[in-house]
PDB file of N, CA and C in Angstrom:
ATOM      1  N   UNK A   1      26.271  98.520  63.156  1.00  0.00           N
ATOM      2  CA  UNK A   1      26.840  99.162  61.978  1.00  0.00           C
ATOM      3  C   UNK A   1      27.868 100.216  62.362  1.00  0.00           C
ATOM      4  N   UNK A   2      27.258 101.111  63.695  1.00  0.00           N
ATOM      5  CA  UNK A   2      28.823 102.130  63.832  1.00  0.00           C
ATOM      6  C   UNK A   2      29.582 101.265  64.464  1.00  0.00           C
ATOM      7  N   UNK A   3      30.137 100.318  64.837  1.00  0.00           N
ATOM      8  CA  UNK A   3      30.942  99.621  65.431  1.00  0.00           C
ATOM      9  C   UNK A   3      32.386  99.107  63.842  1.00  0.00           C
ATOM     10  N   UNK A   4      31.245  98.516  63.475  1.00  0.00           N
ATOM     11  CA  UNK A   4      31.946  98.257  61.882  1.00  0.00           C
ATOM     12  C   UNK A   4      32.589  99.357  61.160  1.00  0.00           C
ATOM     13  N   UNK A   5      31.852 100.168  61.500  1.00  0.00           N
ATOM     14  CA  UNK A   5      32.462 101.616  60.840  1.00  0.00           C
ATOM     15  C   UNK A   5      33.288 102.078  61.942  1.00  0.00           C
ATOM     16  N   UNK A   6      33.384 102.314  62.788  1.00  0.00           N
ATOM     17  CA  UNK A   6      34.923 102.672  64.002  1.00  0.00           C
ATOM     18  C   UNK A   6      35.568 101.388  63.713  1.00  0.00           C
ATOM     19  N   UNK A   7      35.489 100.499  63.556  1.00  0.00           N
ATOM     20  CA  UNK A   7      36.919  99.567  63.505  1.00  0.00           C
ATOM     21  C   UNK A   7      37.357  99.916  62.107  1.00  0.00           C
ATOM     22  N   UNK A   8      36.890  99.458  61.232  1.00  0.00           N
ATOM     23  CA  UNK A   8      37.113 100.414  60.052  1.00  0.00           C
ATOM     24  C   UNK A   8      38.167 101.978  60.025  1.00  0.00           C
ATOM     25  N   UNK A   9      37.505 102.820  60.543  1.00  0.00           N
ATOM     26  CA  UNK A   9      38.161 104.324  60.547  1.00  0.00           C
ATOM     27  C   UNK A   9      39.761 103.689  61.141  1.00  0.00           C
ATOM     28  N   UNK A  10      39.528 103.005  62.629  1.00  0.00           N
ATOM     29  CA  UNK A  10      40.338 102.397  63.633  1.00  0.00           C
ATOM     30  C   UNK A  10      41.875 101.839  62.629  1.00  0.00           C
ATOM     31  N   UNK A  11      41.573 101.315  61.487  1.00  0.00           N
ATOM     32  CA  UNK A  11      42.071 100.118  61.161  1.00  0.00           C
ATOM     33  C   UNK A  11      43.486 101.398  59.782  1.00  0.00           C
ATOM     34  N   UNK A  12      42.261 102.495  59.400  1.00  0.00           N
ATOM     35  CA  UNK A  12      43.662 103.312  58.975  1.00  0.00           C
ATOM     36  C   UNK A  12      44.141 104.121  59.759  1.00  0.00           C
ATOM     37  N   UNK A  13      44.594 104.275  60.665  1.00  0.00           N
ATOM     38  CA  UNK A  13      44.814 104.804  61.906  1.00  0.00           C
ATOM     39  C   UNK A  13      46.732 105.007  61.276  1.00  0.00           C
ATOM     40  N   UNK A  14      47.739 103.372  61.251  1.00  0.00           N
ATOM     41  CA  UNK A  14      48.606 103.688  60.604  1.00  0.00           C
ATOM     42  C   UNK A  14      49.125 104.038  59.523  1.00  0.00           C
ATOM     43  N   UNK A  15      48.261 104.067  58.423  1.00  0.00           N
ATOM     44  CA  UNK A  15      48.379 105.033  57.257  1.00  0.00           C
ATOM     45  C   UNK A  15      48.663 106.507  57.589  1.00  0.00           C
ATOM     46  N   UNK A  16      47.389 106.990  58.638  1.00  0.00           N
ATOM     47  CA  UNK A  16      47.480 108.048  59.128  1.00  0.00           C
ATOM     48  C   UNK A  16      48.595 108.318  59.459  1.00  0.00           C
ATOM     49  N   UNK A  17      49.200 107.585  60.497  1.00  0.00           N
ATOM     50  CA  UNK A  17      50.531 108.208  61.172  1.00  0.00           C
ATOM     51  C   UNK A  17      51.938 108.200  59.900  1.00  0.00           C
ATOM     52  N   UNK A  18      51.982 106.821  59.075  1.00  0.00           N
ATOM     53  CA  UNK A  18      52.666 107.334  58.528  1.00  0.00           C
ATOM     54  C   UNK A  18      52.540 108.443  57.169  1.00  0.00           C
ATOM     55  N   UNK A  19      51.509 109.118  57.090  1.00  0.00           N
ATOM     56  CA  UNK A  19      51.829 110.218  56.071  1.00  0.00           C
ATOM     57  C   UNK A  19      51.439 111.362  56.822  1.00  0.00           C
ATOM     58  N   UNK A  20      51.290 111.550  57.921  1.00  0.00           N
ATOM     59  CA  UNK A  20      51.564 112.684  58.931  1.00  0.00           C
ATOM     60  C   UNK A  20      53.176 112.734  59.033  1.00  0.00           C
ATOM     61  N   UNK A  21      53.556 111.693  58.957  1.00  0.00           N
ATOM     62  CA  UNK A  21      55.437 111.685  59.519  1.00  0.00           C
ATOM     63  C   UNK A  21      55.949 111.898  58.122  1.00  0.00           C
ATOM     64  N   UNK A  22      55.228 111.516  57.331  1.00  0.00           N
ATOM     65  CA  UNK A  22      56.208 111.579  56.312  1.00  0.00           C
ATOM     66  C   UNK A  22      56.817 113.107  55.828  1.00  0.00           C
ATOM     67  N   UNK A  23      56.444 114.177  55.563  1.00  0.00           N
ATOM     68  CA  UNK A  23      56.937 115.149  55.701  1.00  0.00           C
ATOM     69  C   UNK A  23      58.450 115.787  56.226  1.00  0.00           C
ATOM     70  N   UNK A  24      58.217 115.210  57.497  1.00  0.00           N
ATOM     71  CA  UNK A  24      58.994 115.446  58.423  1.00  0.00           C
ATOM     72  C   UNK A  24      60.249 114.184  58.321  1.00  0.00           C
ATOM     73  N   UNK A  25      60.366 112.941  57.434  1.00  0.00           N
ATOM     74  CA  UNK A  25      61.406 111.938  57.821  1.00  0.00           C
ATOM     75  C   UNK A  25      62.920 112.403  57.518  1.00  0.00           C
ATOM     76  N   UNK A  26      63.843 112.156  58.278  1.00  0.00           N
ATOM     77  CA  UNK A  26      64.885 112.178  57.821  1.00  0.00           C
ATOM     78  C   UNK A  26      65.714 110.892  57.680  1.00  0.00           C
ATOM     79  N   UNK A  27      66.236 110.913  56.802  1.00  0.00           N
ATOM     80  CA  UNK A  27      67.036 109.764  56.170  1.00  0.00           C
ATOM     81  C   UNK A  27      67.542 108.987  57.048  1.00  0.00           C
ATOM     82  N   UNK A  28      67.646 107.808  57.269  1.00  0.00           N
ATOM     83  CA  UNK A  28      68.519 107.310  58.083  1.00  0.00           C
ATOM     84  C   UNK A  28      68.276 106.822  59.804  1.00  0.00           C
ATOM     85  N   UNK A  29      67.297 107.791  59.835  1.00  0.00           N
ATOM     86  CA  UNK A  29      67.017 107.740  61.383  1.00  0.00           C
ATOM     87  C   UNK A  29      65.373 108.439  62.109  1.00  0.00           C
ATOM     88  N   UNK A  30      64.695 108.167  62.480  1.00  0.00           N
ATOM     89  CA  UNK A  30      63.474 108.854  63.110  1.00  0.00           C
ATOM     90  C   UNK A  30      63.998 110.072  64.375  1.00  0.00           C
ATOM     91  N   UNK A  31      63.199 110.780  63.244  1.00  0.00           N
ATOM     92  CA  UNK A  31      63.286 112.491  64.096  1.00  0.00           C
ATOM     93  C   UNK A  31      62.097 112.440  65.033  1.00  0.00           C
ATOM     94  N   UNK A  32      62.316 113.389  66.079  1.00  0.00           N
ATOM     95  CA  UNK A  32      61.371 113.863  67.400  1.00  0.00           C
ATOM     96  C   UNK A  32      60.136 114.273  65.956  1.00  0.00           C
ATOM     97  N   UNK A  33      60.342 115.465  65.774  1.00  0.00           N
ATOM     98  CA  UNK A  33      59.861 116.130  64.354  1.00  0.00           C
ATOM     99  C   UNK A  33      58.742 115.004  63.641  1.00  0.00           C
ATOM    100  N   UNK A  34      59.166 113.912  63.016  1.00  0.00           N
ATOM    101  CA  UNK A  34      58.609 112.948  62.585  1.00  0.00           C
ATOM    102  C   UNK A  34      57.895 112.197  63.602  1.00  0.00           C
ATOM    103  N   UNK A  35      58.005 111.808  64.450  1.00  0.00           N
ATOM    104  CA  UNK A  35      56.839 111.265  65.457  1.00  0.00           C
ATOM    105  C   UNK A  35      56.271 111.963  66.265  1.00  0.00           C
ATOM    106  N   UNK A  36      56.230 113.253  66.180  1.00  0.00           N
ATOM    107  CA  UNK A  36      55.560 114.035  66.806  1.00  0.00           C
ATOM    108  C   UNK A  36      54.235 114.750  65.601  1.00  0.00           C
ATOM    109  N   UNK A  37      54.659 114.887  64.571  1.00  0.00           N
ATOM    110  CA  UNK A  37      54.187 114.834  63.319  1.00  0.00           C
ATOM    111  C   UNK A  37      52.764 113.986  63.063  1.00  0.00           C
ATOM    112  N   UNK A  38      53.171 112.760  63.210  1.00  0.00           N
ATOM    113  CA  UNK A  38      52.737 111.245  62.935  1.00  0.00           C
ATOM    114  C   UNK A  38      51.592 111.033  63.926  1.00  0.00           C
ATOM    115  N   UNK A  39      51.946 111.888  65.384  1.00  0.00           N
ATOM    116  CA  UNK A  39      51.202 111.641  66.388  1.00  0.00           C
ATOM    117  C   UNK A  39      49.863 112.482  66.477  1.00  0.00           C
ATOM    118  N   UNK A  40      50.407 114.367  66.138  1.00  0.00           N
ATOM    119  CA  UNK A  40      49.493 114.973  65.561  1.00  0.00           C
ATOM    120  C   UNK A  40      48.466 114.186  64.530  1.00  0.00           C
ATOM    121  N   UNK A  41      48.508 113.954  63.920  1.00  0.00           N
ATOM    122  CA  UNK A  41      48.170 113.796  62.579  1.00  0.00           C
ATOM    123  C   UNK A  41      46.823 112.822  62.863  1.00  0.00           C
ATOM    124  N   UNK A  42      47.210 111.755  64.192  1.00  0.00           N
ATOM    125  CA  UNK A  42      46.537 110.501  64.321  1.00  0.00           C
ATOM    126  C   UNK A  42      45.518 111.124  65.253  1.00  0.00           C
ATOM    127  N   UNK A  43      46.096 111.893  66.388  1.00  0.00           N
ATOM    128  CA  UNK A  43      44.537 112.571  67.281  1.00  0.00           C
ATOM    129  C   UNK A  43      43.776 113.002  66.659  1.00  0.00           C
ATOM    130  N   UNK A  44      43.926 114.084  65.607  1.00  0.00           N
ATOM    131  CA  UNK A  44      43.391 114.728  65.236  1.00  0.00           C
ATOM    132  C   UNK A  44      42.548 114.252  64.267  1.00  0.00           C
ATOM    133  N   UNK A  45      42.759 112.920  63.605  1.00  0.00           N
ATOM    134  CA  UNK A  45      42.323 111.852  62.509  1.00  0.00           C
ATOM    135  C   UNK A  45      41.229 111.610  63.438  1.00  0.00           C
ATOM    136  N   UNK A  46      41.377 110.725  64.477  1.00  0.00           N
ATOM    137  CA  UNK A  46      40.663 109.780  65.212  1.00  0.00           C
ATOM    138  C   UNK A  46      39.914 110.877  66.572  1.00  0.00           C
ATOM    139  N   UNK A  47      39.952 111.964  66.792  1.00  0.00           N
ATOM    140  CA  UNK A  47      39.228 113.047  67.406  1.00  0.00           C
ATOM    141  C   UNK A  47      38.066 113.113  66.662  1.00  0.00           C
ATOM    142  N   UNK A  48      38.654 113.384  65.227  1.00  0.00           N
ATOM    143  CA  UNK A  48      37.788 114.010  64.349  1.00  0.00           C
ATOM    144  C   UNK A  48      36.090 113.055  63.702  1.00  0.00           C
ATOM    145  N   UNK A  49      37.249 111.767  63.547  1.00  0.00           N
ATOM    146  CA  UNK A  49      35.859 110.362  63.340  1.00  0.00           C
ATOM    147  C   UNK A  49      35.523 110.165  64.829  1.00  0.00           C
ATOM    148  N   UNK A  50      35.417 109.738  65.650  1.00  0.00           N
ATOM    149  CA  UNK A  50      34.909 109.751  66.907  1.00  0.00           C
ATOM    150  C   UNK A  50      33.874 110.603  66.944  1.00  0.00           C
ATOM    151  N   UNK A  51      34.129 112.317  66.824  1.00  0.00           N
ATOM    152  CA  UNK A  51      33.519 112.660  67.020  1.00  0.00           C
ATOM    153  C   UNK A  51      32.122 113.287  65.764  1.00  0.00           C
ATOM    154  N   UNK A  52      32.040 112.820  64.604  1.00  0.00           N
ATOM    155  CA  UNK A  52      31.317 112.249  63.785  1.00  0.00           C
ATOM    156  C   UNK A  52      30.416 111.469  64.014  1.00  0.00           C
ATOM    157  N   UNK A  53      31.267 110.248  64.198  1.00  0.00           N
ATOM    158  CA  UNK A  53      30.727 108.785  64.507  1.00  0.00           C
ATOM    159  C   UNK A  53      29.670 109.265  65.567  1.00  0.00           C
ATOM    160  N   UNK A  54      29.729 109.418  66.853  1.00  0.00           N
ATOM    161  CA  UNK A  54      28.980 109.811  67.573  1.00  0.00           C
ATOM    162  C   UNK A  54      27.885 111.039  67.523  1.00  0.00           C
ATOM    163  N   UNK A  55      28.215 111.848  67.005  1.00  0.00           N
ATOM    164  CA  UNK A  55      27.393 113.063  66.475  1.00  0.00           C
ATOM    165  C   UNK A  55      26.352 112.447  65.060  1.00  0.00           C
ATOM    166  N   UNK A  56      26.736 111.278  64.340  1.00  0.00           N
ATOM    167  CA  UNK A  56      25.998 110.881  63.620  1.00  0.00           C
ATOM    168  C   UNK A  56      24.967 109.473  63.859  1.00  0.00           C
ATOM    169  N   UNK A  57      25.771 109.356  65.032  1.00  0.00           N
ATOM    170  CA  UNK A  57      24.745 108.435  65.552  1.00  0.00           C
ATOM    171  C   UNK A  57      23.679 108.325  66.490  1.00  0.00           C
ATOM    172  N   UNK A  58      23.796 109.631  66.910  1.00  0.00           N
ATOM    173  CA  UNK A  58      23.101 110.592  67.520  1.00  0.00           C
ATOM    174  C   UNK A  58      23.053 109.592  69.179  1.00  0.00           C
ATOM    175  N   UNK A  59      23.828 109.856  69.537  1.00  0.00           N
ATOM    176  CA  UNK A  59      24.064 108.662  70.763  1.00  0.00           C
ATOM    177  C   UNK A  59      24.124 110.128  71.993  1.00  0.00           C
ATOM    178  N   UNK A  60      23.531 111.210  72.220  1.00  0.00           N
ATOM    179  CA  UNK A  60      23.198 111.803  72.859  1.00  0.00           C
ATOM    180  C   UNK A  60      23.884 112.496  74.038  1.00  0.00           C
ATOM    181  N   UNK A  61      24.444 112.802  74.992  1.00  0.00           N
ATOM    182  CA  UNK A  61      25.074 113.536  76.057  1.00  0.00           C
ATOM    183  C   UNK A  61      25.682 112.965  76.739  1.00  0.00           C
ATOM    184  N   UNK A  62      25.901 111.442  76.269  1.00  0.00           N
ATOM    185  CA  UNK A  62      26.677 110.452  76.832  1.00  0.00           C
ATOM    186  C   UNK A  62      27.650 109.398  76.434  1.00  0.00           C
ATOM    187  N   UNK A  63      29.254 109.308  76.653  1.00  0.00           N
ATOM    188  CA  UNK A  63      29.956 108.852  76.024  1.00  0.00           C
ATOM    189  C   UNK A  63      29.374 107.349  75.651  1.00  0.00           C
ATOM    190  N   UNK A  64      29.767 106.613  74.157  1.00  0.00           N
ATOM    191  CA  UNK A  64      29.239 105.207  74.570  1.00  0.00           C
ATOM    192  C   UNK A  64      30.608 104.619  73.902  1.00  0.00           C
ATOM    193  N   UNK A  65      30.574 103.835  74.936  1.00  0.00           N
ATOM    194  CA  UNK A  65      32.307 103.107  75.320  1.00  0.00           C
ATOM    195  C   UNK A  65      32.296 101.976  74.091  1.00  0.00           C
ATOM    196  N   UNK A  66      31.537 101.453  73.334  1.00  0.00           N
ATOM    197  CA  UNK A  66      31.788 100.642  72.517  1.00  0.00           C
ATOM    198  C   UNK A  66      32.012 100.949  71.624  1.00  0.00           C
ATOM    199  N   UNK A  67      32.017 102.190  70.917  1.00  0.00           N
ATOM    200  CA  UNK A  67      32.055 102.868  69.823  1.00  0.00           C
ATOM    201  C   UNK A  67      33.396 103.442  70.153  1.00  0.00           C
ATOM    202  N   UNK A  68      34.014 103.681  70.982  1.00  0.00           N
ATOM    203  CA  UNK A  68      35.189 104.273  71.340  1.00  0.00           C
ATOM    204  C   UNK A  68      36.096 103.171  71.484  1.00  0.00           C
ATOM    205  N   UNK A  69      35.692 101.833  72.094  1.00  0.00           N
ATOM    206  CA  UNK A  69      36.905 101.364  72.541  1.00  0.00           C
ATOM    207  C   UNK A  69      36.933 100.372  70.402  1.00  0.00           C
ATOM    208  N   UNK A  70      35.876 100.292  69.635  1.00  0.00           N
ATOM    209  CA  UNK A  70      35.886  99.857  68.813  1.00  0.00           C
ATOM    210  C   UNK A  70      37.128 100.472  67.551  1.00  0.00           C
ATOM    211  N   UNK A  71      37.240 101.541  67.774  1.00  0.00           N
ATOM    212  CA  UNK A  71      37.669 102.492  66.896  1.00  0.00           C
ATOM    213  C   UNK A  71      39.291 101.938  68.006  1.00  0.00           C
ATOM    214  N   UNK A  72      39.621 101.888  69.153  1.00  0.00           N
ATOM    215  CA  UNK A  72      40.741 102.059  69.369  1.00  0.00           C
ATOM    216  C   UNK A  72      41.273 100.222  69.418  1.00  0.00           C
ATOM    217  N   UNK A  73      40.236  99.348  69.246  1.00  0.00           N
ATOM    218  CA  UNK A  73      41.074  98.377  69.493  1.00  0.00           C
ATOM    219  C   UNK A  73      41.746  98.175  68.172  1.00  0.00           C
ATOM    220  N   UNK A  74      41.783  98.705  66.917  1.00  0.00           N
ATOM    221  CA  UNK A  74      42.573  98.421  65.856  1.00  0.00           C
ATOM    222  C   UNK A  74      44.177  98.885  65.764  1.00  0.00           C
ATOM    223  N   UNK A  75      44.285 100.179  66.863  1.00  0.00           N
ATOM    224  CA  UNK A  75      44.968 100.671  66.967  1.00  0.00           C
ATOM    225  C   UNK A  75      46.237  99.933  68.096  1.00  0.00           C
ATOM    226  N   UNK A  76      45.694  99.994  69.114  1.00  0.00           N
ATOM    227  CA  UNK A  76      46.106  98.875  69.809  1.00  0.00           C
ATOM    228  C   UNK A  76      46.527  97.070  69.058  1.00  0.00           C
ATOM    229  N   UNK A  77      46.302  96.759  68.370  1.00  0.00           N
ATOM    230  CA  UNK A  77      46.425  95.422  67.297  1.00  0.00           C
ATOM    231  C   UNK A  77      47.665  95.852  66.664  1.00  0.00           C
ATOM    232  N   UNK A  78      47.417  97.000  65.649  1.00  0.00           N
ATOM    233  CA  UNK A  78      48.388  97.834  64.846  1.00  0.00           C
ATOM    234  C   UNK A  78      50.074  97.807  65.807  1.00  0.00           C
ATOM    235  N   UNK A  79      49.785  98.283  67.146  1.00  0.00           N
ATOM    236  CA  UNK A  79      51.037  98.275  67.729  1.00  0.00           C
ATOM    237  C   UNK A  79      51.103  96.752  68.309  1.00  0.00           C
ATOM    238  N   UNK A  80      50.725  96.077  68.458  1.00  0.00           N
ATOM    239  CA  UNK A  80      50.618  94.500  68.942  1.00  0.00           C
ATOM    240  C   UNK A  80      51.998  94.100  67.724  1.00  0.00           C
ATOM    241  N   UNK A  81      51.100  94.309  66.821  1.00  0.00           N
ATOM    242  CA  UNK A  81      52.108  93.737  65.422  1.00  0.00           C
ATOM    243  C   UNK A  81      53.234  94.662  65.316  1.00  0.00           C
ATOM    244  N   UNK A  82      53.373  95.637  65.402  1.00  0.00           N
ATOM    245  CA  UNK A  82      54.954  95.966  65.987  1.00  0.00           C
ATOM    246  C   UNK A  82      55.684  95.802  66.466  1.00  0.00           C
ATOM    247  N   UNK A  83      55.490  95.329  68.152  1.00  0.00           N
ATOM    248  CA  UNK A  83      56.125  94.972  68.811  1.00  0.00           C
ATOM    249  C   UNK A  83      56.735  93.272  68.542  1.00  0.00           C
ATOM    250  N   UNK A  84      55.492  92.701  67.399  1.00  0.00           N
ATOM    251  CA  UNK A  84      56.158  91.303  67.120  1.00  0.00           C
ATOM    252  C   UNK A  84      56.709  91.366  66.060  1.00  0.00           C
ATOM    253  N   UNK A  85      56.530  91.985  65.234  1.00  0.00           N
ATOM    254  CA  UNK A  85      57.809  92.054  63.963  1.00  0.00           C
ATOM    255  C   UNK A  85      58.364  93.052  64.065  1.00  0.00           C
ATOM    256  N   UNK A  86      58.570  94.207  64.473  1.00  0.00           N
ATOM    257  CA  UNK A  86      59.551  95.109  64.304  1.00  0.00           C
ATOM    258  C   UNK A  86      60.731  95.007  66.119  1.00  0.00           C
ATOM    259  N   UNK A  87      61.776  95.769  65.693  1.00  0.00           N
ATOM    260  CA  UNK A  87      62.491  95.449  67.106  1.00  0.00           C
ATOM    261  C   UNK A  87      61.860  96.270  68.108  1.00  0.00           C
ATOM    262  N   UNK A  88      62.496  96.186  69.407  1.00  0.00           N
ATOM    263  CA  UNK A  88      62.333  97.372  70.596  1.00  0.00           C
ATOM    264  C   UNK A  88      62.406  98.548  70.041  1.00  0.00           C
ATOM    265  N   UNK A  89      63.433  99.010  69.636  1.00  0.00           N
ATOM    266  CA  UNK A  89      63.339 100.746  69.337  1.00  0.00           C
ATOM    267  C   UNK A  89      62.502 101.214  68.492  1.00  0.00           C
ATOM    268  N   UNK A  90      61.962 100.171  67.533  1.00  0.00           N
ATOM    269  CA  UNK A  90      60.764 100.927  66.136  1.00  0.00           C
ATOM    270  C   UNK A  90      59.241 100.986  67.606  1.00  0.00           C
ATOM    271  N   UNK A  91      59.337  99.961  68.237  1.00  0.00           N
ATOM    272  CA  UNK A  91      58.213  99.947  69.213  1.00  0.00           C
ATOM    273  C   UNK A  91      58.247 101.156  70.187  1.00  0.00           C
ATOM    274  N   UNK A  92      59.173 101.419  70.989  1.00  0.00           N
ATOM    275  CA  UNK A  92      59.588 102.656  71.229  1.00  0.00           C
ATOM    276  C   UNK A  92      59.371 103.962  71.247  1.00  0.00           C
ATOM    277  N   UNK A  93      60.010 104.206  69.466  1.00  0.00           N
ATOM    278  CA  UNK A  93      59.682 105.207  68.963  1.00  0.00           C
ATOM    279  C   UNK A  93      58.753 105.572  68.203  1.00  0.00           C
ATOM    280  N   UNK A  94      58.012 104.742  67.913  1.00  0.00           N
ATOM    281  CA  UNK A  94      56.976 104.715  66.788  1.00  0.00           C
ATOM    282  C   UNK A  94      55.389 103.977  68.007  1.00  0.00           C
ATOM    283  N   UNK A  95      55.495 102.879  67.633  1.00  0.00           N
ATOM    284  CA  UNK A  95      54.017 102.351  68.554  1.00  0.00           C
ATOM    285  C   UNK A  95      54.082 102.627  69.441  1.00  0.00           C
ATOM    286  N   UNK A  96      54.354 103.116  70.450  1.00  0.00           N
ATOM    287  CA  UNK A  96      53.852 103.370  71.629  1.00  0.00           C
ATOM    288  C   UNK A  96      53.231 105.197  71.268  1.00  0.00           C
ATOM    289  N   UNK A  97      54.033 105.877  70.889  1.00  0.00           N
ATOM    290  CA  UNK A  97      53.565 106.651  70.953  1.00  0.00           C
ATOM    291  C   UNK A  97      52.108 107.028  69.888  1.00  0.00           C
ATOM    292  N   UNK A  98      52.355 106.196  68.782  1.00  0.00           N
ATOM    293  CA  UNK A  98      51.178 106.140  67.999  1.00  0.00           C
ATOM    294  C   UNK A  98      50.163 105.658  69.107  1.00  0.00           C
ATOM    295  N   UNK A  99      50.025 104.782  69.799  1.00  0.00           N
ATOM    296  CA  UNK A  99      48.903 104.466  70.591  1.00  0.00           C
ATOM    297  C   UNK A  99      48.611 105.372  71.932  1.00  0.00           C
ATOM    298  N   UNK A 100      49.581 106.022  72.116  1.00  0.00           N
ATOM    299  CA  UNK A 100      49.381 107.629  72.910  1.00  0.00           C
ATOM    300  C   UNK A 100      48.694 107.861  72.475  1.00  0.00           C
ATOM    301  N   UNK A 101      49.115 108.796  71.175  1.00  0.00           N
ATOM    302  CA  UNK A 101      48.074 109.378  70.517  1.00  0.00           C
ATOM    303  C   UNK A 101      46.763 109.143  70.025  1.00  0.00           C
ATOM    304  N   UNK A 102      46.651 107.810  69.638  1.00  0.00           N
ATOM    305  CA  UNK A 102      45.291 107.205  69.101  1.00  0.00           C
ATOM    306  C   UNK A 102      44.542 106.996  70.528  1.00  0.00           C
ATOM    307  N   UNK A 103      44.565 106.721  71.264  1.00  0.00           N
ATOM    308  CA  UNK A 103      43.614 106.960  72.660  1.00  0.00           C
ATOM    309  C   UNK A 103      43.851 108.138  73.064  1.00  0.00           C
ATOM    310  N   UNK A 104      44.503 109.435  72.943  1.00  0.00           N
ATOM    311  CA  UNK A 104      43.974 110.775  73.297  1.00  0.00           C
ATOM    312  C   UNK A 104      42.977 111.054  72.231  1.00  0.00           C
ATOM    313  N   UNK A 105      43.287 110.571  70.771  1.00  0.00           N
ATOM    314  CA  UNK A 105      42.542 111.121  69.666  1.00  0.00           C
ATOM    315  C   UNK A 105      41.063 110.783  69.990  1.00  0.00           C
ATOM    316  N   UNK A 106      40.910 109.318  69.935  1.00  0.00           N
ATOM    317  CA  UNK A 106      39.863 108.420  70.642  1.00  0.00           C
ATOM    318  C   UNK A 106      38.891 109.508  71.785  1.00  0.00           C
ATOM    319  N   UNK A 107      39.463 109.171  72.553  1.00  0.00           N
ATOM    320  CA  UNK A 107      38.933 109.766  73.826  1.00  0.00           C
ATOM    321  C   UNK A 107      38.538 111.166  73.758  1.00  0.00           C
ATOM    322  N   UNK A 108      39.050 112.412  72.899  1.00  0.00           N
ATOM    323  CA  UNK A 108      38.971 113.623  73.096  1.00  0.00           C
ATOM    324  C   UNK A 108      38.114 113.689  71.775  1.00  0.00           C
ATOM    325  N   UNK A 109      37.431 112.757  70.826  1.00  0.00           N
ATOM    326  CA  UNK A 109      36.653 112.801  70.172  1.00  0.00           C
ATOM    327  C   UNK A 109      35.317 112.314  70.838  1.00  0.00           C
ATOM    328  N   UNK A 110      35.303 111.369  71.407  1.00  0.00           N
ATOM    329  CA  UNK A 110      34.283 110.894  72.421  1.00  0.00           C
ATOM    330  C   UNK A 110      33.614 112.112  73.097  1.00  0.00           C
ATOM    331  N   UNK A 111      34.512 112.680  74.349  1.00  0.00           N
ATOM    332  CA  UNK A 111      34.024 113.391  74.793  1.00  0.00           C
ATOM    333  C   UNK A 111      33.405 115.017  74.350  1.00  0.00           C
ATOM    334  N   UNK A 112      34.071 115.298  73.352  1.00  0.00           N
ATOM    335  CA  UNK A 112      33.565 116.478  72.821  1.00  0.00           C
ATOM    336  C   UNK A 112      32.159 116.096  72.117  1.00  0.00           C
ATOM    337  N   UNK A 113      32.358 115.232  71.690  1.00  0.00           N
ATOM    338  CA  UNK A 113      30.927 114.762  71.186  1.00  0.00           C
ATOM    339  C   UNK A 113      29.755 114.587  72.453  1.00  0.00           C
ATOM    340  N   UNK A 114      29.939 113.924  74.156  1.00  0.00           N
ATOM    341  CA  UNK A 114      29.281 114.036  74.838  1.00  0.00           C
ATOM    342  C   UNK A 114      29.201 115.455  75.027  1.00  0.00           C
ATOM    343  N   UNK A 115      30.133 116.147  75.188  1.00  0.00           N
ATOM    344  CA  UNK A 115      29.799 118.001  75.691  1.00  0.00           C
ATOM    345  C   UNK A 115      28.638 118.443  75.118  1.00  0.00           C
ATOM    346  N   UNK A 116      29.025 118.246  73.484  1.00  0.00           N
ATOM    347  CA  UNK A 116      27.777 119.071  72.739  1.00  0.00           C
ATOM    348  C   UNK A 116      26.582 119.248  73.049  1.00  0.00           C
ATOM    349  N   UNK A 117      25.924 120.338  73.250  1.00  0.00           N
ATOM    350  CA  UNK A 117      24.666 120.435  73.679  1.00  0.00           C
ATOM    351  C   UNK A 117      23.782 120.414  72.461  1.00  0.00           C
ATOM    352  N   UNK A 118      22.830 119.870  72.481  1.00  0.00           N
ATOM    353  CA  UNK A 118      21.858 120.188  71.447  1.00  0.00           C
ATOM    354  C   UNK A 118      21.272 121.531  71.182  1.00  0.00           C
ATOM    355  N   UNK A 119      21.437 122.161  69.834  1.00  0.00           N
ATOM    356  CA  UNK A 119      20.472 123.938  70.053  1.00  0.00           C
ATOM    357  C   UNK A 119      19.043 123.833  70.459  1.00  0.00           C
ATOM    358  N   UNK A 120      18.942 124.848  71.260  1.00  0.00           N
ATOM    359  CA  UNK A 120      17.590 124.924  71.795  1.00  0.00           C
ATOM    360  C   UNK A 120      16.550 125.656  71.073  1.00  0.00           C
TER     361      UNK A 120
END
C-alpha cells in the first residue's frame, strides 16, 4: 500500500514543478528564476512526502529503498516522456533538472526520516 501511495505522490511530481515555475515564467523564453523555482518547489514537495511516507509507516532507523525508489520512478518516466516528445533544450532545461531535484527531494526525505530518533 505505501508503494501505491509513493508512486502516486511520485506521479504529481510535474504539476509540482510546473506551478512552482509558474510565478516566475517569462514570456517567450524559460528563466534561470523559473527552473530554479520549479526545482525548489519539487524537493521540497517530494522531501516532504518521503518523509511522511516513511514516518507513517513507521519503517524505523532505516532507509527502505523501495519506498524511495517508488516515489522516484514516476519522476524519472515524467522526464523519459520529455525527452520523447519535447526537443533537446525543453529536456535540458526543464527535465533534467526536474529529476535533479526530484532525487535530492527523494533522497533528503528518506534520510531525514532514517535520522529521526524516536523520543525516549
Amino acid at each position: 500500500m505505501k508503494n501505491i501511495l509513493a508512486v502516486g505522490l511520485g506521479l504529481i511530481t510535474p504539476i509540482v514543478f510546473v506551478l512552482g515555475a509558474a510565478p516566475f515564467e517569462v514570456r517567450g523564453r524559460t528563466s534561470l528564476a523559473e527552473v530554479a523555482a520549479g526545482c525548489v518547489a519539487v524537493i521540497l514537495y517530494l522531501a516532504f512526502c518521503q518523509y511522511r511516507l516513511a514516518l507513517k509507516a513507521g519503517q524505523g532507523p532505516a532507509v527502505h529503498w523501495n519506498t524511495v525508489i517508488a516515489m522516484w520512478a514516476p519522476v524519472a518516466a515524467s522526464v523519459a516522456l520529455i525527452a520523447s516528445v519535447e526537443n533537446w533544450r525543453t529536456l535540458l532545461t526543464q527535465g533534467l533538472p526536474m529529476l535533479l531535484a526530484g532525487t535530492t527531494g527523494v533522497m533528503a526525505g528518506g534520510l531525514l526520516a532514517a535520522r529521526r530518533r524516536p523520543l525516549q
